[in-house]
PDB file of N, CA and C in Angstrom:
ATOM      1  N   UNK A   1      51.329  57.035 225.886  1.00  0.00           N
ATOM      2  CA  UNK A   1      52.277  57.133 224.798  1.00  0.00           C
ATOM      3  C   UNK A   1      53.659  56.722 225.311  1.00  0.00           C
ATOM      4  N   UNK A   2      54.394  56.242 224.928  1.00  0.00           N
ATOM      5  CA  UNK A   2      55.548  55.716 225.374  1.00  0.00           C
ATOM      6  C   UNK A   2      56.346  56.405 224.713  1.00  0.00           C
ATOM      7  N   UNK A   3      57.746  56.254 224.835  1.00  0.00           N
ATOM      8  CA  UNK A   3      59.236  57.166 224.453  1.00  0.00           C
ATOM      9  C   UNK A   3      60.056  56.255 223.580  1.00  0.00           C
ATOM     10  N   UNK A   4      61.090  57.064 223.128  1.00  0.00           N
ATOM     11  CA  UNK A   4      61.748  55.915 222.319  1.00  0.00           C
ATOM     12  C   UNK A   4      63.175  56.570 222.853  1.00  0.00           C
ATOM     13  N   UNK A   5      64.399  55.557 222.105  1.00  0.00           N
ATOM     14  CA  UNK A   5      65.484  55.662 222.465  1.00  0.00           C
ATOM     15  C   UNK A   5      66.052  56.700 222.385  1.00  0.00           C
ATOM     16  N   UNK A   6      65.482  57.711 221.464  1.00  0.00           N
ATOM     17  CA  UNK A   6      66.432  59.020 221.027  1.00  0.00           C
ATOM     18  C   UNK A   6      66.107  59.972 222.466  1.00  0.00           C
ATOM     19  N   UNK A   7      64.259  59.424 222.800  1.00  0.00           N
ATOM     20  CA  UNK A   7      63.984  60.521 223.656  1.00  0.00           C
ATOM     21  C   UNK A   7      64.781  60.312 225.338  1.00  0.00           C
ATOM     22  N   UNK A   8      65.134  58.966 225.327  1.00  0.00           N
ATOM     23  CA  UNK A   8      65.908  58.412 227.062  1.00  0.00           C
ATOM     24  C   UNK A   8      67.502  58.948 226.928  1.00  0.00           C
ATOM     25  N   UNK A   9      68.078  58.778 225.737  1.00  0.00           N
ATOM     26  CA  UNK A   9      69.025  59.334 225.457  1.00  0.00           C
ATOM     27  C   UNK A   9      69.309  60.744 225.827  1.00  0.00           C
ATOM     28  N   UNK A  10      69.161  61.712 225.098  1.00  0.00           N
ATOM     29  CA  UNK A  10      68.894  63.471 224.514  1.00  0.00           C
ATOM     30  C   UNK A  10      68.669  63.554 226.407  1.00  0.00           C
ATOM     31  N   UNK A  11      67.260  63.061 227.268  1.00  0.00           N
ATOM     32  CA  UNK A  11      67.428  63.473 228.488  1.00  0.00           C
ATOM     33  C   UNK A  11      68.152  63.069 228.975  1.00  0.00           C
ATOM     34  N   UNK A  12      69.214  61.764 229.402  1.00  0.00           N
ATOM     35  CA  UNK A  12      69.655  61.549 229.759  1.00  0.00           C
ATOM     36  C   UNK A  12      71.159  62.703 229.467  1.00  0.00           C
ATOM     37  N   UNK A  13      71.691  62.876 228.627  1.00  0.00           N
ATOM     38  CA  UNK A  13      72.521  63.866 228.029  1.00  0.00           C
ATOM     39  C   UNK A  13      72.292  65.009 228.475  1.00  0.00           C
ATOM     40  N   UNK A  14      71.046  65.759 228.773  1.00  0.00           N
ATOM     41  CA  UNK A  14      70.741  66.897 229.556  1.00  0.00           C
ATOM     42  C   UNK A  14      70.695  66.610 231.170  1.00  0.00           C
ATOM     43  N   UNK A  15      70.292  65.554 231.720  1.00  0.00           N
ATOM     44  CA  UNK A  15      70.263  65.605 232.837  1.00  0.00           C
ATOM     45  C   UNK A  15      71.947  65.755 233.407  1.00  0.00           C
ATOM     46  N   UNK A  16      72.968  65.205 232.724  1.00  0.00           N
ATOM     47  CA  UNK A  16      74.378  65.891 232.668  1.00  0.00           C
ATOM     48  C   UNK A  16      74.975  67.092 232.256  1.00  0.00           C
ATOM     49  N   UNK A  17      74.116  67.695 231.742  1.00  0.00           N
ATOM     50  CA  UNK A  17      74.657  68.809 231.332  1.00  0.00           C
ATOM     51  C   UNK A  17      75.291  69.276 230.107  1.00  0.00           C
ATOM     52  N   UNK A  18      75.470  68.011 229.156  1.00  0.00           N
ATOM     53  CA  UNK A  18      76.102  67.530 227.959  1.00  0.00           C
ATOM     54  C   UNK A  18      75.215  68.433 226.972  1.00  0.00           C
ATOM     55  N   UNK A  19      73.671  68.250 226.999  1.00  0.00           N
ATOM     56  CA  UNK A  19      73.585  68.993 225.993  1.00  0.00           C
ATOM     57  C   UNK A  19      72.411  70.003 226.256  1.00  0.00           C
ATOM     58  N   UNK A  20      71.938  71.081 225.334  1.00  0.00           N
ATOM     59  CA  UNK A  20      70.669  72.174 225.935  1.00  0.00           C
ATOM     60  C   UNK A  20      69.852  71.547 225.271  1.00  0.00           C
ATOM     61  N   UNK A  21      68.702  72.534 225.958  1.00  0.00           N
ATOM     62  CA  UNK A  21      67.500  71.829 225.712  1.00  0.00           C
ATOM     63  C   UNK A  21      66.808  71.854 224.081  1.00  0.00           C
ATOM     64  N   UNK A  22      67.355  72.717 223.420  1.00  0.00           N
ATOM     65  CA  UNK A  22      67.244  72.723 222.135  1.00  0.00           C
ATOM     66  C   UNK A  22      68.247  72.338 220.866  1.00  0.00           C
ATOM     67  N   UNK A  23      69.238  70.920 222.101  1.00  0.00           N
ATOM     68  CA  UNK A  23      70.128  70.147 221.043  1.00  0.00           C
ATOM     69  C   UNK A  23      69.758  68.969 220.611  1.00  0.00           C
ATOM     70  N   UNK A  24      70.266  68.307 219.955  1.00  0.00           N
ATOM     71  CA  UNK A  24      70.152  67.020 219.673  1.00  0.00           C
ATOM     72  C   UNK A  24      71.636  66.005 220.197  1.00  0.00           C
ATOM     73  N   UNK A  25      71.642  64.943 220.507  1.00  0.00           N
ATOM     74  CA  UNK A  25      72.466  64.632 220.812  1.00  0.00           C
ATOM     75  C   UNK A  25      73.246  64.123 219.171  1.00  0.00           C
ATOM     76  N   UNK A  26      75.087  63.969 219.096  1.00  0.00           N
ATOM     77  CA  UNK A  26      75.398  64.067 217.758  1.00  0.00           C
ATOM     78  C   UNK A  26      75.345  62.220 218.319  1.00  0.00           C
ATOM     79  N   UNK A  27      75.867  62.068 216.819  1.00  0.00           N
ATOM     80  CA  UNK A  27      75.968  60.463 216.442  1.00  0.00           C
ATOM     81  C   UNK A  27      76.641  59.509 217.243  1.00  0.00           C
ATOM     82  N   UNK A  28      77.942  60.420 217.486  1.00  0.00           N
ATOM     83  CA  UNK A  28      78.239  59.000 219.024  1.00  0.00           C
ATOM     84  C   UNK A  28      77.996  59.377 219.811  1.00  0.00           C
ATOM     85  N   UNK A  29      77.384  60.420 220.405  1.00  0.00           N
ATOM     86  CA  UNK A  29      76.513  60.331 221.812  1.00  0.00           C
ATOM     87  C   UNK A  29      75.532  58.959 221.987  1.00  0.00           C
ATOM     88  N   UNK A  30      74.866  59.051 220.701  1.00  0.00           N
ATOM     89  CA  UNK A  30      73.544  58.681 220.206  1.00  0.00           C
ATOM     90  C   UNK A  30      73.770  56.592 220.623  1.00  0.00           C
ATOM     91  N   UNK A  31      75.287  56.560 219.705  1.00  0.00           N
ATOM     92  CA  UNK A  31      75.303  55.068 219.316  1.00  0.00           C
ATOM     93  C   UNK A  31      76.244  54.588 221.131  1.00  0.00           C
ATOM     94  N   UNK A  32      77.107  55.511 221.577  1.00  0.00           N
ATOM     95  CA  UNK A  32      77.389  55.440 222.863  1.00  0.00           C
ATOM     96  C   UNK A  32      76.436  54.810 224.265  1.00  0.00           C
ATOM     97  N   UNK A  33      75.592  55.630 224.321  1.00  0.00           N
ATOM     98  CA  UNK A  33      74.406  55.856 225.003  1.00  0.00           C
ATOM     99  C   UNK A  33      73.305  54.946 224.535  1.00  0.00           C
ATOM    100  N   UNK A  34      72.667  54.456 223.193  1.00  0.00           N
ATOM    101  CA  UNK A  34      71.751  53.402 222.768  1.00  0.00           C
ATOM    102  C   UNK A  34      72.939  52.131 223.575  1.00  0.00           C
ATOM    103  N   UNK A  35      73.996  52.034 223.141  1.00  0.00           N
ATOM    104  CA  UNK A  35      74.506  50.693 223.672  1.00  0.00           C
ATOM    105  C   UNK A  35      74.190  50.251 225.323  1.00  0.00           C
ATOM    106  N   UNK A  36      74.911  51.371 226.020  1.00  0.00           N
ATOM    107  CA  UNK A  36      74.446  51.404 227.316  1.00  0.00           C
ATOM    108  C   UNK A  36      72.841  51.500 227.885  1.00  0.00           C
ATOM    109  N   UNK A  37      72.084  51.954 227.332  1.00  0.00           N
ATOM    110  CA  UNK A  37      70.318  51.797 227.207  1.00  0.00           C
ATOM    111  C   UNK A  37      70.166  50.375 226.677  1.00  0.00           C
ATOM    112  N   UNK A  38      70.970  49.233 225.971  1.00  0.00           N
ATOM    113  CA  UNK A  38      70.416  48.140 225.534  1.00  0.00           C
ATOM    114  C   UNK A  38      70.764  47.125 227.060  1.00  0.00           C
ATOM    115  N   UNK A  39      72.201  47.922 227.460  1.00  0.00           N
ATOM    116  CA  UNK A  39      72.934  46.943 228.482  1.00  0.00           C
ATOM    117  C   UNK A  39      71.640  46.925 230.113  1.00  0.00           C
ATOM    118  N   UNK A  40      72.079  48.381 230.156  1.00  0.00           N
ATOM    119  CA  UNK A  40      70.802  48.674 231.030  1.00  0.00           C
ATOM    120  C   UNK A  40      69.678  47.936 231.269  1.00  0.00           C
ATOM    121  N   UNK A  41      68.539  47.619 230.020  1.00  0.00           N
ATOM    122  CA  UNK A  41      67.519  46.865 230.207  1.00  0.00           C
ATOM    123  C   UNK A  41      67.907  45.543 230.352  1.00  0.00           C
ATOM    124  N   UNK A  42      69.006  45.008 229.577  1.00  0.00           N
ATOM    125  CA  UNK A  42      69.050  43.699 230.242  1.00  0.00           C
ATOM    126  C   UNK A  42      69.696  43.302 231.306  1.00  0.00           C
ATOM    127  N   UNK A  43      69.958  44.056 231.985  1.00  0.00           N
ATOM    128  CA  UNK A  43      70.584  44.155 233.616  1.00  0.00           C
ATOM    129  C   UNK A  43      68.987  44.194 234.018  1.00  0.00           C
ATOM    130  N   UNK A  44      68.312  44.940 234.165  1.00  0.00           N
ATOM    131  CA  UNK A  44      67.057  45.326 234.584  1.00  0.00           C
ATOM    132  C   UNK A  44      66.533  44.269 234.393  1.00  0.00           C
ATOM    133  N   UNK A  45      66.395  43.327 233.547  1.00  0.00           N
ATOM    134  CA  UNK A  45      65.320  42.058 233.120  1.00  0.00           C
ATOM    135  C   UNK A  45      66.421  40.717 233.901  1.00  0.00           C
ATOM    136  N   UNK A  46      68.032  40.863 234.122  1.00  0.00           N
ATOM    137  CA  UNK A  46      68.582  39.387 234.124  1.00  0.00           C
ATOM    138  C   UNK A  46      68.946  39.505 235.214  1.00  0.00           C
ATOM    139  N   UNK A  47      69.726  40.593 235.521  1.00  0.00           N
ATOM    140  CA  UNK A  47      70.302  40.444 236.972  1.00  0.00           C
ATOM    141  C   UNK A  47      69.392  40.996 237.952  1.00  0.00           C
ATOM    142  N   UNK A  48      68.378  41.969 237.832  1.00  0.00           N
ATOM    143  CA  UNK A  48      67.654  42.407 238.686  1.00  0.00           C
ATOM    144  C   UNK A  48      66.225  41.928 238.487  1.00  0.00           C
ATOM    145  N   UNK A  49      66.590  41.151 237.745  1.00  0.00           N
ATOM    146  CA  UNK A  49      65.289  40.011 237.929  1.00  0.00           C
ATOM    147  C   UNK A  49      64.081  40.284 237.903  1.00  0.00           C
ATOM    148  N   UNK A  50      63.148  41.672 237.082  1.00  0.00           N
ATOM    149  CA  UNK A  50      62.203  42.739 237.220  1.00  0.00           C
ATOM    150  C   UNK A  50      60.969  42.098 235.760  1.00  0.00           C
ATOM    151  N   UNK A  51      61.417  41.196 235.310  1.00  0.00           N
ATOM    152  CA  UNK A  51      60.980  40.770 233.813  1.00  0.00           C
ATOM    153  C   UNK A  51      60.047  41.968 233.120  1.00  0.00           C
ATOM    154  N   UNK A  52      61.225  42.859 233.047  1.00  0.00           N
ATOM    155  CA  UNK A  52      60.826  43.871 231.876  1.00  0.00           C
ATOM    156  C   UNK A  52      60.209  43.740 230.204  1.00  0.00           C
ATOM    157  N   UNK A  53      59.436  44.371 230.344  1.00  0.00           N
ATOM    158  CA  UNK A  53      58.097  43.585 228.996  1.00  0.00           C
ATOM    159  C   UNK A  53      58.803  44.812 227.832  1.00  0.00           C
ATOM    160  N   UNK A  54      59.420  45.083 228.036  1.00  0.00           N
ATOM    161  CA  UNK A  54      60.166  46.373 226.803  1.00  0.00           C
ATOM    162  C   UNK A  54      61.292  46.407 226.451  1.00  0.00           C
ATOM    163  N   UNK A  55      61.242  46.845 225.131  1.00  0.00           N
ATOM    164  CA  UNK A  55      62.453  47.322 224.641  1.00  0.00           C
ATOM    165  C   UNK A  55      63.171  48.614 224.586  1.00  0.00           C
ATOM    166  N   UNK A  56      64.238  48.846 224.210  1.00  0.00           N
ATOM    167  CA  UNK A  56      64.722  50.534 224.201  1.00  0.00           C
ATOM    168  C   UNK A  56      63.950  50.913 222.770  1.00  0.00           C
ATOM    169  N   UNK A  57      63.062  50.627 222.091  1.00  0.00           N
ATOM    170  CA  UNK A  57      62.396  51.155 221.052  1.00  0.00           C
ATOM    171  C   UNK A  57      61.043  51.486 221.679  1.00  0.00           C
ATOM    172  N   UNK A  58      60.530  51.149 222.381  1.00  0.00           N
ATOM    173  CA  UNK A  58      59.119  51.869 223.527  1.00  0.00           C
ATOM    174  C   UNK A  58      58.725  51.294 224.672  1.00  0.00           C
ATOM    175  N   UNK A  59      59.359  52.424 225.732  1.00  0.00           N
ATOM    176  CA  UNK A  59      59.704  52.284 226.819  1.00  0.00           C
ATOM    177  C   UNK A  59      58.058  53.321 227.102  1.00  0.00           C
ATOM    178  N   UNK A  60      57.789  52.197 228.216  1.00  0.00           N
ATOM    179  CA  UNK A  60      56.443  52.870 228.822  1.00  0.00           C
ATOM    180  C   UNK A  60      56.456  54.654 229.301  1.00  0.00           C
ATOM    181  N   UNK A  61      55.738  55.585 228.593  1.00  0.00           N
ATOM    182  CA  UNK A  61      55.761  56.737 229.403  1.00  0.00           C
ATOM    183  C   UNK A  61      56.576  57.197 231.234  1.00  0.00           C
ATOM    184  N   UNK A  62      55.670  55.925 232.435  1.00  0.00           N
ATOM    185  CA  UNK A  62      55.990  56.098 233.380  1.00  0.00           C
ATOM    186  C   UNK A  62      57.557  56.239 233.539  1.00  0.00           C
ATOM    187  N   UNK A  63      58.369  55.114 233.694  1.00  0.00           N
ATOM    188  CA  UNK A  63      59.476  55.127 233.372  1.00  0.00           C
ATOM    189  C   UNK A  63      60.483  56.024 232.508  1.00  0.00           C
ATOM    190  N   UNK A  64      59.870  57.002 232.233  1.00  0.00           N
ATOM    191  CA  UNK A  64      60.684  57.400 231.131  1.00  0.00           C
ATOM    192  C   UNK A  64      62.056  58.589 232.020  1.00  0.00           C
ATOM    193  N   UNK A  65      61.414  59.031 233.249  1.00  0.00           N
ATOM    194  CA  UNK A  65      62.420  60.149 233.829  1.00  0.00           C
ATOM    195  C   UNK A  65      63.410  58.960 234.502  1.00  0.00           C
ATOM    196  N   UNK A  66      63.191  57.860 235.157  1.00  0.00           N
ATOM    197  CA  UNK A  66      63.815  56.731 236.083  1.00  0.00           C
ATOM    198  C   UNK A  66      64.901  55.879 235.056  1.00  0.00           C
ATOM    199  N   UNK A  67      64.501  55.389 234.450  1.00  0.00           N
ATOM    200  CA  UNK A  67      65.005  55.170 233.122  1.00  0.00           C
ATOM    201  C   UNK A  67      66.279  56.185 232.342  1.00  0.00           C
ATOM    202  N   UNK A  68      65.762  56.958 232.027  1.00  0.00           N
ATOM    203  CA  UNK A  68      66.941  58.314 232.010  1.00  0.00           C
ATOM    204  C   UNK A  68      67.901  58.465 232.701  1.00  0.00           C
ATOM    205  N   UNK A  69      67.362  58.684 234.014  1.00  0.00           N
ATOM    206  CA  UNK A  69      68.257  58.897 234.984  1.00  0.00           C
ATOM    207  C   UNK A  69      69.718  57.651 235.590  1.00  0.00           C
ATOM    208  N   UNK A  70      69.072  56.477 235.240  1.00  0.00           N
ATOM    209  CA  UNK A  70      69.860  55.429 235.111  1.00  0.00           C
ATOM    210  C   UNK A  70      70.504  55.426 233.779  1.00  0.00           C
ATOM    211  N   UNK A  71      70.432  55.880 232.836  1.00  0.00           N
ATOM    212  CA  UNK A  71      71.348  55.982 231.942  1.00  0.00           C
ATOM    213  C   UNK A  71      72.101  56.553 231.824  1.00  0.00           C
ATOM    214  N   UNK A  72      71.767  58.259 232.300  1.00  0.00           N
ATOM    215  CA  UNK A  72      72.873  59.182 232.763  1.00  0.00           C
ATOM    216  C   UNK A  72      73.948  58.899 233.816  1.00  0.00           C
ATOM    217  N   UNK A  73      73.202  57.652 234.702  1.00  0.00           N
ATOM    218  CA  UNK A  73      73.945  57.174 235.930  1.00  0.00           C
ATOM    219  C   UNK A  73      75.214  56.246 235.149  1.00  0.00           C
ATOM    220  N   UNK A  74      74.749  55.422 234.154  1.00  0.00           N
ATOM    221  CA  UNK A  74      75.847  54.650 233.133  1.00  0.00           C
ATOM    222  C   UNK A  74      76.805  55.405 232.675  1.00  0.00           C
ATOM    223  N   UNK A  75      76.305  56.443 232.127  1.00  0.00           N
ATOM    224  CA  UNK A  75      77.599  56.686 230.667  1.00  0.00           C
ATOM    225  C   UNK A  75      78.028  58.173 231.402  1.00  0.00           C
ATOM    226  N   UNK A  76      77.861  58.752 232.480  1.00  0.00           N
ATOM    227  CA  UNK A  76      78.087  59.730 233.063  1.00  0.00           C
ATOM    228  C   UNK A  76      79.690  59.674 233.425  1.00  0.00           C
ATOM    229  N   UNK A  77      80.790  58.326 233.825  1.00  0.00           N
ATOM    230  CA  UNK A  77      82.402  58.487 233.862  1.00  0.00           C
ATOM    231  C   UNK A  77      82.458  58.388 232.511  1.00  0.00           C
ATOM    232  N   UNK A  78      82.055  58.457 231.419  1.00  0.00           N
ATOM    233  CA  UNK A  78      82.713  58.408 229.965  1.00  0.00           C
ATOM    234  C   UNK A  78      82.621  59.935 229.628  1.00  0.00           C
ATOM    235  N   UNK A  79      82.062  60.792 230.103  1.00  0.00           N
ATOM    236  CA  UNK A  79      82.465  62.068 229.973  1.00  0.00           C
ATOM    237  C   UNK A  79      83.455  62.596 231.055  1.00  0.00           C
ATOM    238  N   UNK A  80      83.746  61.946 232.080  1.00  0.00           N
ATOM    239  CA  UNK A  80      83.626  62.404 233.090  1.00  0.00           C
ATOM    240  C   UNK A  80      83.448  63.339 234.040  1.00  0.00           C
ATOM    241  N   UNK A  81      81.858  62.982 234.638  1.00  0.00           N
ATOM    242  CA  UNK A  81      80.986  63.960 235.027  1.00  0.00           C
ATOM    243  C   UNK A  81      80.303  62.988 236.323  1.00  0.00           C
ATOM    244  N   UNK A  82      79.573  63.923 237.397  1.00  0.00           N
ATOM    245  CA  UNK A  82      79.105  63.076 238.265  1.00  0.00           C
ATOM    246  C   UNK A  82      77.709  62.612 237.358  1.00  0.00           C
ATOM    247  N   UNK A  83      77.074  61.866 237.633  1.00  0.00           N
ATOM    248  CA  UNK A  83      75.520  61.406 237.531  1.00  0.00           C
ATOM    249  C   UNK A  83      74.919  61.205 238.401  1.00  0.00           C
ATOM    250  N   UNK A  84      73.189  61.011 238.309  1.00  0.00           N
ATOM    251  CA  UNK A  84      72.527  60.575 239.255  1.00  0.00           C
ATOM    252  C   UNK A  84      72.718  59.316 240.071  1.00  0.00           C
ATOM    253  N   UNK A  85      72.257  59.338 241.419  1.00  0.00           N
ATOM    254  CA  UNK A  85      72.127  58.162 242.212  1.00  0.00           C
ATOM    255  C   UNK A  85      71.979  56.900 241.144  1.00  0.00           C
ATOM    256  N   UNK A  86      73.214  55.972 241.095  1.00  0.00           N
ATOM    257  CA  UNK A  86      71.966  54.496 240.351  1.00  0.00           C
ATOM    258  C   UNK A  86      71.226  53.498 240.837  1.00  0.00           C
ATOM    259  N   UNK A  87      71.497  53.658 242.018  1.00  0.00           N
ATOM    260  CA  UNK A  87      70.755  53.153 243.095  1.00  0.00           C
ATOM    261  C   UNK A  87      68.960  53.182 243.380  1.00  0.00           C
ATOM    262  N   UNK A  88      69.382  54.920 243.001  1.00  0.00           N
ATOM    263  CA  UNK A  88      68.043  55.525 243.093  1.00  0.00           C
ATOM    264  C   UNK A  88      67.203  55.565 241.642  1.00  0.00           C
ATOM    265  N   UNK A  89      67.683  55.046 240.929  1.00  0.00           N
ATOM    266  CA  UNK A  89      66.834  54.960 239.627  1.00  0.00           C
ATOM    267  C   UNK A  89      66.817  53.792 239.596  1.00  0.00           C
ATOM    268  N   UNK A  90      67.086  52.457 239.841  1.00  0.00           N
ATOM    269  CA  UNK A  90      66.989  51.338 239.923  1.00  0.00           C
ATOM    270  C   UNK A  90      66.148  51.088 240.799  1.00  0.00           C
ATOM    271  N   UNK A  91      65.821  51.647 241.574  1.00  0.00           N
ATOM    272  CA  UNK A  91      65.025  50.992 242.584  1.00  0.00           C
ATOM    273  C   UNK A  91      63.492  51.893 242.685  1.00  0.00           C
ATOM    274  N   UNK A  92      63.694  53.241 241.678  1.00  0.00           N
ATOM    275  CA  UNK A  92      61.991  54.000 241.005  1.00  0.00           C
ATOM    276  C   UNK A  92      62.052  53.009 239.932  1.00  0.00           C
ATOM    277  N   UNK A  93      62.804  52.145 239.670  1.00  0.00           N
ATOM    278  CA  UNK A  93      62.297  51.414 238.073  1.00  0.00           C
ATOM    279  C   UNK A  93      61.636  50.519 238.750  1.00  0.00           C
ATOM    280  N   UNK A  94      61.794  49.661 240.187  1.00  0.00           N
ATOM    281  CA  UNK A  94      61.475  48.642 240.649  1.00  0.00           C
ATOM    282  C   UNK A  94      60.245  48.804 241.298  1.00  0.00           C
ATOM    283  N   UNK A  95      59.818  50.172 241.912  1.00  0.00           N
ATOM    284  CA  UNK A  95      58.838  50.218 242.614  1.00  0.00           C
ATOM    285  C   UNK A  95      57.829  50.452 241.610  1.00  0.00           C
ATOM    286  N   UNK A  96      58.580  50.702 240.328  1.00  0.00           N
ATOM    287  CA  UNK A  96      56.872  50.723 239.165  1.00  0.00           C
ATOM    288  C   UNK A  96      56.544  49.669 238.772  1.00  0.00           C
ATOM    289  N   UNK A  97      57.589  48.652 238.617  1.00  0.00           N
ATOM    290  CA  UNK A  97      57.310  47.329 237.611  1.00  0.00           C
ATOM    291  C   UNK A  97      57.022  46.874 238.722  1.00  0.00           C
ATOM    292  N   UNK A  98      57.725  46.299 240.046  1.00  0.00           N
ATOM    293  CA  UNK A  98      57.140  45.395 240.666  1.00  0.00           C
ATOM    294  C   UNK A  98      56.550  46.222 241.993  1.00  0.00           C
ATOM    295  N   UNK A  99      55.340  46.486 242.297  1.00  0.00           N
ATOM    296  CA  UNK A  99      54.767  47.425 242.844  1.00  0.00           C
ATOM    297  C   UNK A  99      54.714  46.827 244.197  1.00  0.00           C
ATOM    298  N   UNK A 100      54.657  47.075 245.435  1.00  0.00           N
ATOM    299  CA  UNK A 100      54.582  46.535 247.017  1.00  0.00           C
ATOM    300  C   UNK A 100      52.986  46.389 246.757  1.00  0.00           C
ATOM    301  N   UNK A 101      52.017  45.769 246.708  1.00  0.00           N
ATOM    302  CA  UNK A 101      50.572  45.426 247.139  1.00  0.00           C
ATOM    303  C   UNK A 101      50.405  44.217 248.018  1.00  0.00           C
ATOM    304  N   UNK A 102      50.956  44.579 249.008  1.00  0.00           N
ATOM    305  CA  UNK A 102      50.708  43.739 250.394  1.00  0.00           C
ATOM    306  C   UNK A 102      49.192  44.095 250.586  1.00  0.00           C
TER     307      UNK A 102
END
């Protein structure tokens, strides 16, 4: 089953601390955060060169905590708040899509 944008969002927003676990994120969280989730994947597909087969409308299950976490890593100085490594979610996005099988 795959995730959709509200669901990479809302965690991403909790993995900061922004919101509980029984919120919703409000409307410009929502349109804030979708923008940066659109920028995201196409960084992921152009500059990091990963040819991502998805959109922010269904994003494969696996991806869905790595993914997050790189979004929280984005929009995390617009609250200003620390975020996760983006380093480190960029590079769990990389070891799923493009897998080492030497």
């Amino acid at each position: 089953m795959s995730k959709t944008q509200a669901d990479i969002v809302a965690r991403a927003h909790r993995v900061l601390g922004l919101l509980a676990v029984d919120e919703v994120p409000t409307a410009d969280m929502d349109a804030f955060a979708g923008n940066a989730l659109e920028g995201a994947i196409e960084e992921l597909t152009y500059i990091q060169g990963l040819g991502v087969s998805f959109d922010e409308t269904s994003v494969p299950t696996e991806l869905f905590l790595s993914l997050s976490d790189l979004l929280a890593a984005e929009i995390a100085p617009h609250y200003g708040v620390q975020g996760p490594s983006r380093s480190r979610s960029i590079s769990r996005i990389r070891a799923n899509l493009a897998p080492d099988d030497r």
